[in-house]
C-alpha atoms as a PDB file:
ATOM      1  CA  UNK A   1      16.612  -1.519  -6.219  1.00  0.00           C
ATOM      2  CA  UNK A   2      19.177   0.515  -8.041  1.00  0.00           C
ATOM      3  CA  UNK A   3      17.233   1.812 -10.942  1.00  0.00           C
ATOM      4  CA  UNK A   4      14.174   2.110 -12.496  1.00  0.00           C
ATOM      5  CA  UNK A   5      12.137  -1.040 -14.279  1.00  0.00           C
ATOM      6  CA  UNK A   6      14.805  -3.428 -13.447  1.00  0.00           C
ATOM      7  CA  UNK A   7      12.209  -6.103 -13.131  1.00  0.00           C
ATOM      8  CA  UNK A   8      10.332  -4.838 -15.703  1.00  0.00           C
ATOM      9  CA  UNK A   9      10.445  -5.967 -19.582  1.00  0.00           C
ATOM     10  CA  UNK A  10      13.627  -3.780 -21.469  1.00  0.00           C
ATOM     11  CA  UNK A  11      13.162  -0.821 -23.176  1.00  0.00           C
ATOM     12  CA  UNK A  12      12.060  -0.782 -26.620  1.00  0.00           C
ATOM     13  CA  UNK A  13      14.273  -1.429 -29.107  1.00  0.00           C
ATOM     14  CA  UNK A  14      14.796   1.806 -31.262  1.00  0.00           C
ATOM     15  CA  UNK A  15      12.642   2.834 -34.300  1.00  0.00           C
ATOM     16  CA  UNK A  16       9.858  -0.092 -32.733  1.00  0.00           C
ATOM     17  CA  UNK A  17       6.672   1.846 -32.469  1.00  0.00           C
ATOM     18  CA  UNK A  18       5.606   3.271 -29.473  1.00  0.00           C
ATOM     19  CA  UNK A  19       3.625   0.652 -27.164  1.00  0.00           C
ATOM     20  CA  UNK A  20      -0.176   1.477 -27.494  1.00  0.00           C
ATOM     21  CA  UNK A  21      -1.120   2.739 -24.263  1.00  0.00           C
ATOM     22  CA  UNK A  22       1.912   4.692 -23.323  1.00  0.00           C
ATOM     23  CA  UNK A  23       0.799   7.865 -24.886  1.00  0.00           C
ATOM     24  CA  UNK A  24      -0.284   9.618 -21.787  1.00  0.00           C
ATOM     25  CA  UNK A  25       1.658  10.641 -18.517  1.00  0.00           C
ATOM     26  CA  UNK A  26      -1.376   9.530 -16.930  1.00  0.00           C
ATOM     27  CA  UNK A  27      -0.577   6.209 -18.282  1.00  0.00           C
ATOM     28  CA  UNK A  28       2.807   6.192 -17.208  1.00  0.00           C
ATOM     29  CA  UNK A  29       2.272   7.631 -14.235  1.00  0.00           C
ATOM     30  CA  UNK A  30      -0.454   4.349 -13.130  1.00  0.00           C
ATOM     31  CA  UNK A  31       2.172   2.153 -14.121  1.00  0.00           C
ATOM     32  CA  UNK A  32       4.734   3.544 -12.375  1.00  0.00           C
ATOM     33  CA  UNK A  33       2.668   3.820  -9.009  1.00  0.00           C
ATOM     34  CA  UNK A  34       1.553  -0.212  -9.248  1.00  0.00           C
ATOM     35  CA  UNK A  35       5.017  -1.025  -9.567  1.00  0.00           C
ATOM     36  CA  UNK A  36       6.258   0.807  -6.351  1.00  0.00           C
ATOM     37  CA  UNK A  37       2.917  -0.374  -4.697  1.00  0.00           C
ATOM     38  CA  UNK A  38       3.519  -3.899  -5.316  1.00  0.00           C
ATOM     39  CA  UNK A  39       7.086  -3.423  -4.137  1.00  0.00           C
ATOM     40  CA  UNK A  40       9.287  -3.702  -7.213  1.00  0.00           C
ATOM     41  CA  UNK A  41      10.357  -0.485  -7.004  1.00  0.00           C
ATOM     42  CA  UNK A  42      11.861   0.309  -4.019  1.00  0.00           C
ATOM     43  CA  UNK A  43      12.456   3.255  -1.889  1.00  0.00           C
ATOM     44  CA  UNK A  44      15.327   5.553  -3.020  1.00  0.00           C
ATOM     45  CA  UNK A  45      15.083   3.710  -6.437  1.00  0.00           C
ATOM     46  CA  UNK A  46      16.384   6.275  -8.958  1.00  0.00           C
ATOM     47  CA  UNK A  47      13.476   6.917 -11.534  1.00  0.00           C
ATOM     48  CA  UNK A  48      15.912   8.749 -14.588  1.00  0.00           C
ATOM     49  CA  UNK A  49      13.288  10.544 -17.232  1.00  0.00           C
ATOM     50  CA  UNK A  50      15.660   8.978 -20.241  1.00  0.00           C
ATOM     51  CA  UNK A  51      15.537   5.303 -19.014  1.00  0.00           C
ATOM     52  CA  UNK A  52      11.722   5.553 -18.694  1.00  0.00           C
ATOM     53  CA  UNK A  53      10.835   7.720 -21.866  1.00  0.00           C
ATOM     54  CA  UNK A  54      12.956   4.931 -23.654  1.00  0.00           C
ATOM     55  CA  UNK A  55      11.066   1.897 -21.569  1.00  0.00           C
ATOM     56  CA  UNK A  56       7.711   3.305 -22.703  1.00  0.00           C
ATOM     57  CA  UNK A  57       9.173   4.575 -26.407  1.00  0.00           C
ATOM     58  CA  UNK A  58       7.717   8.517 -25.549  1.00  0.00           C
ATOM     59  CA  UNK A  59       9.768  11.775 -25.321  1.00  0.00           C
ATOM     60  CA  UNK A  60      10.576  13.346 -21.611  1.00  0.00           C
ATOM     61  CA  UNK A  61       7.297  15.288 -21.305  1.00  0.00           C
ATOM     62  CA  UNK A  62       5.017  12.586 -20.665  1.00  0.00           C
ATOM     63  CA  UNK A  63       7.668  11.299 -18.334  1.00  0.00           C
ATOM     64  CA  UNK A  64       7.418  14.680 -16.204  1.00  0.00           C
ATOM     65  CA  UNK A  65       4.255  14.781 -16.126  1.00  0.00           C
ATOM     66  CA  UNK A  66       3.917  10.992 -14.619  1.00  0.00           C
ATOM     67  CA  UNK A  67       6.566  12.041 -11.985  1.00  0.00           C
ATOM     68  CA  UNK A  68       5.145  15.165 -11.186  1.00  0.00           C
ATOM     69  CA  UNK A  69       1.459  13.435 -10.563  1.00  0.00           C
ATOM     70  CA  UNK A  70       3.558  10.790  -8.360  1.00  0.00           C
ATOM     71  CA  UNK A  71       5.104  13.577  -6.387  1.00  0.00           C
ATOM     72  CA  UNK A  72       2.195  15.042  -5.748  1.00  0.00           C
ATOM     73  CA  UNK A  73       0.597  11.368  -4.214  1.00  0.00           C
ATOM     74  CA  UNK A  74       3.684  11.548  -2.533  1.00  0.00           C
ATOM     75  CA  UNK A  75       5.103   8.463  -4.022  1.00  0.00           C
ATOM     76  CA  UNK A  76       7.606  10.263  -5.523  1.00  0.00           C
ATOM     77  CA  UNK A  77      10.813  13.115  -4.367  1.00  0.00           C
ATOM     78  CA  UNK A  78      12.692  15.474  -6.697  1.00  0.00           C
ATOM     79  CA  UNK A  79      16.348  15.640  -4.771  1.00  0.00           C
ATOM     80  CA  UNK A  80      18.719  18.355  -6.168  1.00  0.00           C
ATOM     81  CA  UNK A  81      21.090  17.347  -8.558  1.00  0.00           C
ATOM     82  CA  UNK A  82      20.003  13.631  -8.064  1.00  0.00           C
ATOM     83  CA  UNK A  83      16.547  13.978  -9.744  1.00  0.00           C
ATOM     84  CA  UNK A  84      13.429  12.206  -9.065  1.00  0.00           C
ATOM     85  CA  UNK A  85      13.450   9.133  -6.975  1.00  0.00           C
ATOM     86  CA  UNK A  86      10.704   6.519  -5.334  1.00  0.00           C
ATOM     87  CA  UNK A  87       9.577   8.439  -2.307  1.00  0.00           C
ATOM     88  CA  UNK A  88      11.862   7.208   1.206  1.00  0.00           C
ATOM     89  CA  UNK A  89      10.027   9.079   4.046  1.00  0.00           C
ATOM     90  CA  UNK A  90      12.065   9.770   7.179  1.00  0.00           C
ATOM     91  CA  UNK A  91      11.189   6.974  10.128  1.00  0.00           C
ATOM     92  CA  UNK A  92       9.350   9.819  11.696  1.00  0.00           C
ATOM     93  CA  UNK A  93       7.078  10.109   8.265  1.00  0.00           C
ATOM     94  CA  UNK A  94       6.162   6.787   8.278  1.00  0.00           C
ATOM     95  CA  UNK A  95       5.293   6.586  12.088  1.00  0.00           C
ATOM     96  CA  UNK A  96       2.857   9.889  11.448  1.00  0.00           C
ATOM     97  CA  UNK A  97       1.567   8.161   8.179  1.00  0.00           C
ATOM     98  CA  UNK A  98       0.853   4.794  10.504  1.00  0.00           C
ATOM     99  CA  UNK A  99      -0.516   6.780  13.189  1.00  0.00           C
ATOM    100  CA  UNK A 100      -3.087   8.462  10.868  1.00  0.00           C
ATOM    101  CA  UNK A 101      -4.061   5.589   9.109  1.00  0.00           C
ATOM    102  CA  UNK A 102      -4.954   3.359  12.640  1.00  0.00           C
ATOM    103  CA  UNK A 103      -6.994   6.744  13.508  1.00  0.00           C
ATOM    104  CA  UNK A 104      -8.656   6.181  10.035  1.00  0.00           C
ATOM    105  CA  UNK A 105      -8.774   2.630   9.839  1.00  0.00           C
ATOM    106  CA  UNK A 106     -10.420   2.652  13.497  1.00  0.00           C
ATOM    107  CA  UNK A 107     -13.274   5.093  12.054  1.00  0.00           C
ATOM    108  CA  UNK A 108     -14.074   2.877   9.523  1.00  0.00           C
ATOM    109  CA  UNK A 109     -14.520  -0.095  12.185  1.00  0.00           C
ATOM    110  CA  UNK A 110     -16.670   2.165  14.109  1.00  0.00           C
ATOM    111  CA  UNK A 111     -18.943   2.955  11.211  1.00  0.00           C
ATOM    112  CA  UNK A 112     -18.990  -0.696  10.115  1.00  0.00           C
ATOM    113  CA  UNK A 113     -20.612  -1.851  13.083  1.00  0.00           C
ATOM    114  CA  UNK A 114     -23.221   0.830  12.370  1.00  0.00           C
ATOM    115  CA  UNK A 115     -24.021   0.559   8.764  1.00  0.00           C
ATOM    116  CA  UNK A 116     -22.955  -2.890   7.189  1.00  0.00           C
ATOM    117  CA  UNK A 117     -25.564  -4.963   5.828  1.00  0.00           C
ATOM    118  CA  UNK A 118     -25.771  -8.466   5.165  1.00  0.00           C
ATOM    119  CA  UNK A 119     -23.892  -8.877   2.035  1.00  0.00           C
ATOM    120  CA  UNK A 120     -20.840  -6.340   3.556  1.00  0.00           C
ATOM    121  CA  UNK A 121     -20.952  -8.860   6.497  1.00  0.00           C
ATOM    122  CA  UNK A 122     -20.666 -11.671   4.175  1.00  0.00           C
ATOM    123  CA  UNK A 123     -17.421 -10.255   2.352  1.00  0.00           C
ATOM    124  CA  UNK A 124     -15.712  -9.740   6.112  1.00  0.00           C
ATOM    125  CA  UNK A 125     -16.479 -13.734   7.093  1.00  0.00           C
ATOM    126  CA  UNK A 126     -14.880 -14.806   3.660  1.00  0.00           C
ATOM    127  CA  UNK A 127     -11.919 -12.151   3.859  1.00  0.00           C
ATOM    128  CA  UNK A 128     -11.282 -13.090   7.346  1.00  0.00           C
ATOM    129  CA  UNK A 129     -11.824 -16.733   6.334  1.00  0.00           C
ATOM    130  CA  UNK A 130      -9.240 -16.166   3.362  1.00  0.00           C
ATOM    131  CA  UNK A 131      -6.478 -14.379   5.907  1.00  0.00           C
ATOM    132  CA  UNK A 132      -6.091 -17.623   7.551  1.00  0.00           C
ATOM    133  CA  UNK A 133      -6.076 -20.035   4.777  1.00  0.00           C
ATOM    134  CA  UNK A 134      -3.463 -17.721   3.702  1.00  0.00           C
ATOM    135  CA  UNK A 135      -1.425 -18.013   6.869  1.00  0.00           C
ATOM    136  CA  UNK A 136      -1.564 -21.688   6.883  1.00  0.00           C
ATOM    137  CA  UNK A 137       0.238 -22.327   3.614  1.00  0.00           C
ATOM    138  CA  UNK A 138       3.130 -20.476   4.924  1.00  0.00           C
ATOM    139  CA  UNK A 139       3.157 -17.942   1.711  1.00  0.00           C
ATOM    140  CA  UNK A 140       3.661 -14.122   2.840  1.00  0.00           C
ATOM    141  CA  UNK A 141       2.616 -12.855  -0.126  1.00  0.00           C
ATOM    142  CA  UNK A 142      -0.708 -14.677   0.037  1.00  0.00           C
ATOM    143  CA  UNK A 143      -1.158 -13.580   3.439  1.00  0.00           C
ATOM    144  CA  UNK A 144      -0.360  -9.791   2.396  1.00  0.00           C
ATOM    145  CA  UNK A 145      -2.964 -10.241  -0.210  1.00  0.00           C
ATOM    146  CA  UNK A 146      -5.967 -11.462   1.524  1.00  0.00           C
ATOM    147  CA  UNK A 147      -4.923  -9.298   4.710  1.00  0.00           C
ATOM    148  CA  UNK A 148      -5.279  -6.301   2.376  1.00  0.00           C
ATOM    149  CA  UNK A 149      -9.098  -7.111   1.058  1.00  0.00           C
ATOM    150  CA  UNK A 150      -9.944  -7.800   4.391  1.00  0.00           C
ATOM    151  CA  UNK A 151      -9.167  -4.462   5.540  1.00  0.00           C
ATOM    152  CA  UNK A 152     -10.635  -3.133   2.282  1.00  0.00           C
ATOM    153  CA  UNK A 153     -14.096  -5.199   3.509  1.00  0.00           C
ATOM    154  CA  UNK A 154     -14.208  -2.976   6.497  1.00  0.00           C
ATOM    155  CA  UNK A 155     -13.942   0.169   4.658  1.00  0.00           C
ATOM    156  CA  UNK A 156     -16.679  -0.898   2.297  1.00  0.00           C
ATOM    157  CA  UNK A 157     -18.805  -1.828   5.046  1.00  0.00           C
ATOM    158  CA  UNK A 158     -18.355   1.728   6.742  1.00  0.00           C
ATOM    159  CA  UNK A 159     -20.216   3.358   3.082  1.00  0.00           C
ATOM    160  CA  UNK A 160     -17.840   6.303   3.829  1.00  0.00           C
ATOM    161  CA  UNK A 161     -16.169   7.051   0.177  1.00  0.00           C
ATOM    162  CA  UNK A 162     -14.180   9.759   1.260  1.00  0.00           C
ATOM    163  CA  UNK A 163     -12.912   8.110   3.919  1.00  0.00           C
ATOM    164  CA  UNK A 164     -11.761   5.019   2.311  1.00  0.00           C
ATOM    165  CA  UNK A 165     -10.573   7.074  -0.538  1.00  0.00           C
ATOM    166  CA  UNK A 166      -8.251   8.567   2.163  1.00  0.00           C
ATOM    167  CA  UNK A 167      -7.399   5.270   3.773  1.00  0.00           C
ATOM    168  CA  UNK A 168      -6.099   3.820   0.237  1.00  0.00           C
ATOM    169  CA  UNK A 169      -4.201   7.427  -0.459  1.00  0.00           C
ATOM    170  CA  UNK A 170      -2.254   6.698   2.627  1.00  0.00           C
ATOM    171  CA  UNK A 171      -1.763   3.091   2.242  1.00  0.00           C
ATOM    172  CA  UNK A 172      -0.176   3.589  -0.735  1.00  0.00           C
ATOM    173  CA  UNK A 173       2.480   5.582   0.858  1.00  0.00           C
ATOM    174  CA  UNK A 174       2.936   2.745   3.296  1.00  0.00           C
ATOM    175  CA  UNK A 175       2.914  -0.032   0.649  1.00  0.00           C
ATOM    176  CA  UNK A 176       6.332  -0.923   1.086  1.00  0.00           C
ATOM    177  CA  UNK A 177       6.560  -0.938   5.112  1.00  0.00           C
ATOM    178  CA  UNK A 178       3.739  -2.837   5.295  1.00  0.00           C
ATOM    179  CA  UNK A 179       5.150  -5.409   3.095  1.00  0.00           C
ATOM    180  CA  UNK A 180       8.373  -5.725   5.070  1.00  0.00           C
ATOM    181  CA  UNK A 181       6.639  -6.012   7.991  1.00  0.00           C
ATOM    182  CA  UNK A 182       3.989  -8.592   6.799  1.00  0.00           C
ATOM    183  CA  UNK A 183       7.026 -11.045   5.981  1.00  0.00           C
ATOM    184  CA  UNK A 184       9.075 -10.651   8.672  1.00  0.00           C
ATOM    185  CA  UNK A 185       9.257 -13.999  10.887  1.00  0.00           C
ATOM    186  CA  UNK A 186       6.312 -14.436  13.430  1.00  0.00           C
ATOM    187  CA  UNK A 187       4.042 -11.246  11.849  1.00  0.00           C
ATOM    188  CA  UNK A 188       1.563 -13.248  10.396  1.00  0.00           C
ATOM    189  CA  UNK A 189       0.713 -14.948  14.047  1.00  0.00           C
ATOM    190  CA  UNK A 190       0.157 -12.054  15.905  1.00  0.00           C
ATOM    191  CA  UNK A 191      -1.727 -10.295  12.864  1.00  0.00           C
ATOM    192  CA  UNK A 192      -4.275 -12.912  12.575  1.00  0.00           C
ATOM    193  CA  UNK A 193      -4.592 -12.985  16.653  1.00  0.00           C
ATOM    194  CA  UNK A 194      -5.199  -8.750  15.906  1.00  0.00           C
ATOM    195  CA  UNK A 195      -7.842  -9.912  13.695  1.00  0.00           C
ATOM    196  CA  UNK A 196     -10.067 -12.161  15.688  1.00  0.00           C
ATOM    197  CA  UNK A 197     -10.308  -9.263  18.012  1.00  0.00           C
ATOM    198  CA  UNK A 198     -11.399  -7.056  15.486  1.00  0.00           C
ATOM    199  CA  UNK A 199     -13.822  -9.607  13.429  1.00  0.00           C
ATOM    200  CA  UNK A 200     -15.405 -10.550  16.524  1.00  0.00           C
ATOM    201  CA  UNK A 201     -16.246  -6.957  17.754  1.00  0.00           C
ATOM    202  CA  UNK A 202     -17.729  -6.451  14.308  1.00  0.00           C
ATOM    203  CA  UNK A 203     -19.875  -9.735  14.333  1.00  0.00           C
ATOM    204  CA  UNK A 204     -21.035  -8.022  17.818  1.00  0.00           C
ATOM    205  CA  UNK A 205     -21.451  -4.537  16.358  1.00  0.00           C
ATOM    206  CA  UNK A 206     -19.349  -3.403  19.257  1.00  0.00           C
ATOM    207  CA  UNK A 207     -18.129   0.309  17.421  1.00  0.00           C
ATOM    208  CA  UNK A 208     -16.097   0.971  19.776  1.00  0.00           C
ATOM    209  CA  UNK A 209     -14.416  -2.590  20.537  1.00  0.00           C
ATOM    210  CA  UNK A 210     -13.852  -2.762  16.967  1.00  0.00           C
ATOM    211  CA  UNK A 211     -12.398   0.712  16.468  1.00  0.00           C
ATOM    212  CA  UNK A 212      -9.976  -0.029  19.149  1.00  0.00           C
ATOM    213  CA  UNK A 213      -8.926  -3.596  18.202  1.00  0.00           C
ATOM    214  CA  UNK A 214      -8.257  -2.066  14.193  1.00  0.00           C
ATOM    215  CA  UNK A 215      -6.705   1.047  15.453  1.00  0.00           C
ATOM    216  CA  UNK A 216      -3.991  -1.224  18.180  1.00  0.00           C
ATOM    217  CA  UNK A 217      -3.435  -3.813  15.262  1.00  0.00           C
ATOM    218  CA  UNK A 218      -2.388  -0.935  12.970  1.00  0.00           C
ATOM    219  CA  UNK A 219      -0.335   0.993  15.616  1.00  0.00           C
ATOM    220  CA  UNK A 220       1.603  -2.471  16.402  1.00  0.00           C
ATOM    221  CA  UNK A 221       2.888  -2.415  12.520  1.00  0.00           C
ATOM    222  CA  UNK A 222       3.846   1.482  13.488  1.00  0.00           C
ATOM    223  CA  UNK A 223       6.275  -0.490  16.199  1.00  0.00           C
ATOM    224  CA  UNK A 224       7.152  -2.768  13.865  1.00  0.00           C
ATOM    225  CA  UNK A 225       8.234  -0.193  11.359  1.00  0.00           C
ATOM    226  CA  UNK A 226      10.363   1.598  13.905  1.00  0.00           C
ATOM    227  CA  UNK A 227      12.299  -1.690  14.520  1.00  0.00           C
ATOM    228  CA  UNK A 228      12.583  -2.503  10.893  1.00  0.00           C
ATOM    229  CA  UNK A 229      13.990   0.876  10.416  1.00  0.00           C
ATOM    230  CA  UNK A 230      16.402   0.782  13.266  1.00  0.00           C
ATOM    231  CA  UNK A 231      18.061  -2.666  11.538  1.00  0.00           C
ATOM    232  CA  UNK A 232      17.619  -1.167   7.745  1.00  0.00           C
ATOM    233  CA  UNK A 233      18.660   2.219   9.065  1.00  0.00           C
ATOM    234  CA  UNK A 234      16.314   3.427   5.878  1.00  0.00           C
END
């Protein structure tokens, strides 16, 4: 994607008043970060303070600040004389980020095992239930969505805030890898093969089978990524 909001609504026409809502960076700035999450704002995607201040109908300064707050999630880069684009971490970045994440991730499993109660067990059956409806009716995006809350079930069942807080900082970052890799051909397969190892472990409360099985599933999208990058040469 070329530029900013290009699958977003046009900007406002001039004189209209200012959308309610769109007052704040903050505001902005939450925007913003859902649409690079969900993928329709790319990498490298030029984010140009006039195009947005005239999207949302506000002045440059609430602009800054929402790019600023970005940056600092490291969703965003300020490149000289190009300006603020969506964040495109080096293949070596996005190897580390994967590599901390499985560590995370495979924490998370471990603590599980320990701590879940009946109700957090509950949400993993239906989750991992969901993931392979999901895979059955052949829709990627499905699939990306259900794999995601059952992940997210595992970190609830852990009752570690910080530490899921700091799984869904990184993910963030890796939104848009892990979407490539989710719909490439023959993914979903050997995901949902990663995930009866893991789901079983937990059913078991084996900690460490199921801190191992999450942290190799996670590490396998790190290979993924490499290979992805290799043919995007992103």
């Amino acid at each position: 994607m070329k530029s900013v909001l290009a699958a977003a609504p046009g900007p406002a026409k001039k004189g209209s008043p200012r959308k309610k809502g769109w007052a704040l960076g903050s505001d902005i700035g939450a925007d913003l970060e859902t649409q690079i999450i969900e993928g329709r704002l790319s990498p490298g995607a030029k984010l140009d303070e006039v195009t947005i201040g005239n999207h949302y109908s506000v002045s440059r300064t609430p602009v800054r600040e929402a790019l600023r707050a970005l940056a600092a999630k490291g969703l965003v880069e300020f490149q000289p004389r190009i300006g603020a684009i969506v964040a495109r971490p080096t293949v070596g970045e996005v190897m580390d980020l994967f590599e901390v994440v499985a560590e995370l991730e495979g924490v998370a499993a471990r603590l599980a095992c320990e701590r879940m109660d009946e109700a957090d067990e509950k949400v993993i059956v239906e989750t991992h239930h969901a993931c392979i409806e999901a895979a059955s009716s052949l829709d990627p995006k499905k699939y990306y969505q259900t794999n995601g809350q059952f992940h997210e079930a595992i970190q609830k069942a852990a009752h570690n805030q910080m530490l899921s807080e700091q799984i869904e900082h990184l993910n963030k970052r890796l939104s848009p890898y892990r979407r490539f890799i989710t719909f490439r051909p023959g993914r979903t397969e050997t995901a949902l093969r990663e995930h009866e190892e893991v789901f079983s472990a937990l059913l078991k409360r084996d900690g460490a089978a199921a801190s191992t099985a999450l942290r190799d599933h996670v590490r396998v999208l790190a290979e993924d990524t490499l290979a992805l990058a290799r043919s995007l040469k992103f």
